[in-house]
C-alpha atoms as a PDB file:
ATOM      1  CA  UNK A   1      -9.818   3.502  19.388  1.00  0.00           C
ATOM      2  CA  UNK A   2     -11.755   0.426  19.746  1.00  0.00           C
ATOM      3  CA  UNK A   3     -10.694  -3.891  18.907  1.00  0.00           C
ATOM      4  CA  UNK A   4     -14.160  -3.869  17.987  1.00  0.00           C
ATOM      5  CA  UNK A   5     -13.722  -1.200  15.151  1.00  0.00           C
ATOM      6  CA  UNK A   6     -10.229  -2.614  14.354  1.00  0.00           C
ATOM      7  CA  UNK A   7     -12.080  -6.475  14.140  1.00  0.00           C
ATOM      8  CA  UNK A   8     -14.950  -4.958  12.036  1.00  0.00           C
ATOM      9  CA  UNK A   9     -12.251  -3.149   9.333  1.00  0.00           C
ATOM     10  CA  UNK A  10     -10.193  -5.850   9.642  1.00  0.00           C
ATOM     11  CA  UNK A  11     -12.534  -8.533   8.357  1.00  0.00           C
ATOM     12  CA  UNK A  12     -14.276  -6.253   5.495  1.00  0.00           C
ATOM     13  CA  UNK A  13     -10.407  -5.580   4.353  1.00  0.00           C
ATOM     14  CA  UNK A  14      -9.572  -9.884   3.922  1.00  0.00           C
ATOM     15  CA  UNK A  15     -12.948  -9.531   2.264  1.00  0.00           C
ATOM     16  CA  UNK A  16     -12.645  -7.219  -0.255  1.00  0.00           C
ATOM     17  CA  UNK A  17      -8.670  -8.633  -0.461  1.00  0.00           C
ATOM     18  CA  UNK A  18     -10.148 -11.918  -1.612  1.00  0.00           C
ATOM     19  CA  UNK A  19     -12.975 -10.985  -3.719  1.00  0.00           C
ATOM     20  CA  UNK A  20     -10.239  -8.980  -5.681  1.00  0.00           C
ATOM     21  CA  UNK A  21      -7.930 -11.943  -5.574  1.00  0.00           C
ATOM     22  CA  UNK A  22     -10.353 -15.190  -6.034  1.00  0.00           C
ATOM     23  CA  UNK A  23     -13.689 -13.441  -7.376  1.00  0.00           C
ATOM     24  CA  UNK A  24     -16.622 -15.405  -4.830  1.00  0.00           C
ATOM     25  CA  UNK A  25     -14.522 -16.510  -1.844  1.00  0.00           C
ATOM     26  CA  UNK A  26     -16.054 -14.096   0.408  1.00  0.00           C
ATOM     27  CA  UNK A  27     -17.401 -16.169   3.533  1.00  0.00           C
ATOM     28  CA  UNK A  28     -13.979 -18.248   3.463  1.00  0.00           C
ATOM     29  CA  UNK A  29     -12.563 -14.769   3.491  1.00  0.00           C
ATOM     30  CA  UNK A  30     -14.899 -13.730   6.412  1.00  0.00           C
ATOM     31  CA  UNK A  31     -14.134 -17.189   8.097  1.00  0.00           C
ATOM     32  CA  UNK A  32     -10.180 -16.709   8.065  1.00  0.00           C
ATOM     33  CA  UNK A  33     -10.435 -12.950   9.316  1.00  0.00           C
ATOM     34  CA  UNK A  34     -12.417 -14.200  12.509  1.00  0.00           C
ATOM     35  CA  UNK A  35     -10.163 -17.116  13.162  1.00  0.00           C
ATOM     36  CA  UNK A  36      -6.897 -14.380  12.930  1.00  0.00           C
ATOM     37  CA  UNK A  37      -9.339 -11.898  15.296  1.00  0.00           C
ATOM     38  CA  UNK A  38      -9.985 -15.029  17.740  1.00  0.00           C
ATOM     39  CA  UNK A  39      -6.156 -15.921  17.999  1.00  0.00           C
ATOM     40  CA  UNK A  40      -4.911 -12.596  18.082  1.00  0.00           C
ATOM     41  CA  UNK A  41      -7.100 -10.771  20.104  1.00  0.00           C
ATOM     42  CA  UNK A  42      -5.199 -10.264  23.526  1.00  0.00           C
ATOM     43  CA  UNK A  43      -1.796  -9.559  21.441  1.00  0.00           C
ATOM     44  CA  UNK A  44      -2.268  -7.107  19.008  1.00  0.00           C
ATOM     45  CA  UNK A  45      -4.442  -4.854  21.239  1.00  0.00           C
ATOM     46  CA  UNK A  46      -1.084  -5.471  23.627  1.00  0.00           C
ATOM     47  CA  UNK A  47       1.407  -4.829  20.828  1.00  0.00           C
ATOM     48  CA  UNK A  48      -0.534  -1.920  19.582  1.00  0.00           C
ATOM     49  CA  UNK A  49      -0.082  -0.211  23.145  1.00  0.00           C
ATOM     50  CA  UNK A  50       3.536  -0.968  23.967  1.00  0.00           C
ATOM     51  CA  UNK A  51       4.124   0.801  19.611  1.00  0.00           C
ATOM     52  CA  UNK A  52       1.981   3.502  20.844  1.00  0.00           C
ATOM     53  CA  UNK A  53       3.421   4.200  24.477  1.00  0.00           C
ATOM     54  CA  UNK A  54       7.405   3.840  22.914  1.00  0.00           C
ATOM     55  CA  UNK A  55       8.123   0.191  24.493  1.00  0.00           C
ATOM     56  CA  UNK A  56       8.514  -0.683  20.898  1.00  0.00           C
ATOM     57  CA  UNK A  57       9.517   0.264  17.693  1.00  0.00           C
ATOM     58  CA  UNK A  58       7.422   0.733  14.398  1.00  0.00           C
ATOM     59  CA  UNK A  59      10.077  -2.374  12.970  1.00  0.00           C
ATOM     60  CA  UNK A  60       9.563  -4.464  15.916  1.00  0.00           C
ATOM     61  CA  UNK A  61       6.192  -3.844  15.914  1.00  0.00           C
ATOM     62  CA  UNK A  62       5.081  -4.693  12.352  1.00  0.00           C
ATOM     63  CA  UNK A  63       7.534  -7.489  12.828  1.00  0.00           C
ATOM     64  CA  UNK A  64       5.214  -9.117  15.502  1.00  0.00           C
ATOM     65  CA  UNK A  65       1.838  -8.486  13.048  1.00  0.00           C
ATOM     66  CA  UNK A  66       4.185 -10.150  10.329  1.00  0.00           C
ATOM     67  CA  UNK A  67       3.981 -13.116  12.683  1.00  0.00           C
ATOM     68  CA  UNK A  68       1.039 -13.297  13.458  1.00  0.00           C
ATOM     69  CA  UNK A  69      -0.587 -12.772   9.849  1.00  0.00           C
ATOM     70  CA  UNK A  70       2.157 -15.215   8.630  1.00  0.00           C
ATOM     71  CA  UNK A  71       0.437 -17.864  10.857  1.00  0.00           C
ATOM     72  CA  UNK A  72      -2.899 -17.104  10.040  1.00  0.00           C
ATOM     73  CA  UNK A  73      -4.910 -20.230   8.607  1.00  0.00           C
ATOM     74  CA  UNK A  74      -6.086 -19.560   5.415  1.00  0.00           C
ATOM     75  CA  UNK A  75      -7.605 -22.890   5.028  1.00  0.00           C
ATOM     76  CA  UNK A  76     -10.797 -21.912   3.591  1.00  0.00           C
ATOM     77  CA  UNK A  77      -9.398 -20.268   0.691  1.00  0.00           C
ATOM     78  CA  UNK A  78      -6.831 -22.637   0.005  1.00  0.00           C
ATOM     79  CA  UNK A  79      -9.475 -25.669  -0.195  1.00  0.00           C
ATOM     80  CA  UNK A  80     -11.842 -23.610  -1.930  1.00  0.00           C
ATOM     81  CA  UNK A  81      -9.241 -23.292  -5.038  1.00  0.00           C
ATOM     82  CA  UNK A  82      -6.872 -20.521  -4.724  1.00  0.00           C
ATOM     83  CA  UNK A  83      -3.248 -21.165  -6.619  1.00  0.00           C
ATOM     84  CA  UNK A  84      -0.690 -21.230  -4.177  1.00  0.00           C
ATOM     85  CA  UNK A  85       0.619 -17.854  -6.144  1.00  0.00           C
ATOM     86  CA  UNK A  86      -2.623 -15.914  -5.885  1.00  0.00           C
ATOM     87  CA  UNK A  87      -2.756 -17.050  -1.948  1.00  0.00           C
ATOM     88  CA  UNK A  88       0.597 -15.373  -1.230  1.00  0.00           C
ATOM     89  CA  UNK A  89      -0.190 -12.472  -3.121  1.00  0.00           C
ATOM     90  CA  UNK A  90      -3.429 -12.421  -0.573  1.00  0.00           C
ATOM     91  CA  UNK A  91      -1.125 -13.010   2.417  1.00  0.00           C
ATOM     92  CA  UNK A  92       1.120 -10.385   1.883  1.00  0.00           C
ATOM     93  CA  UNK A  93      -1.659  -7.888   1.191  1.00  0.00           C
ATOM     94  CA  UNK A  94      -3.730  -9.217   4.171  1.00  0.00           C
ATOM     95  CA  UNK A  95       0.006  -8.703   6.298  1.00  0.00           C
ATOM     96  CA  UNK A  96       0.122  -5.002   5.019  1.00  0.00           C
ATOM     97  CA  UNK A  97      -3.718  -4.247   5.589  1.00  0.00           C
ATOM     98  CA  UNK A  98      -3.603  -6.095   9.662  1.00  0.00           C
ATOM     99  CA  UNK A  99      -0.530  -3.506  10.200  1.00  0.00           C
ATOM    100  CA  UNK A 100      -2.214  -0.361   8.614  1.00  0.00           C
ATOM    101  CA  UNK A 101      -5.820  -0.852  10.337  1.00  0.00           C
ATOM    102  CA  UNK A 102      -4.194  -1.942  13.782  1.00  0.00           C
ATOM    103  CA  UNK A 103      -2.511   1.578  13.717  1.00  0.00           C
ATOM    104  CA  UNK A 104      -5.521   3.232  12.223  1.00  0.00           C
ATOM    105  CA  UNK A 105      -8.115   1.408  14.936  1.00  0.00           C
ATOM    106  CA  UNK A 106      -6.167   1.097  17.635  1.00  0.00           C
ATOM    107  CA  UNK A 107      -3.470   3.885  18.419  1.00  0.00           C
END
């Protein structure tokens, strides 16, 4: 499959994620998905091959997303308002969604 596909999904999913979570945050959501796309985007397409060809495992795999979502900078919703609460409830979902769609888009 394609990163293009995988960035397009990807960004709709921290969308919708936040407009469930904090109601009109959609273009910091939008913001924050392209900034994790821009950092990420020689790794996961790298981490996604060496899960698919066996050089990994599933565990060590979604342990190196983890990572990477964990570090993402979710500035944007932060300033605009979001509890600390509701923005770990949003990182954990965004974690689960990077995982799912990177194996969807790009295996």
């Amino acid at each position: 499959m394609s990163m293009a596909k995988f960035a397009e999904a990807l960004e709709q999913a921290f969308i919708q994620a936040a407009g469930n979570e904090a109601g009109a945050l959609r273009t910091q959501a939008a913001n924050d998905a392209k900034d994790f796309l821009k950092r990420t985007a020689i790794e996961i397409p790298q981490w996604t091959y060496q899960y698919k060809s066996g050089q990994m495992s599933r565990m060590e795999y979604e342990g190196l997303m983890r990572g990477q979502v964990d570090l993402a900078h979710m500035h944007a919703l932060l300033h605009a308002g979001l509890s600390a609460a509701a923005a770990e409830r949003l990182r954990k979902k965004l974690i689960e969604l990077s995982i799912d769609l990177a194996i969807k888009f790009l295996i």
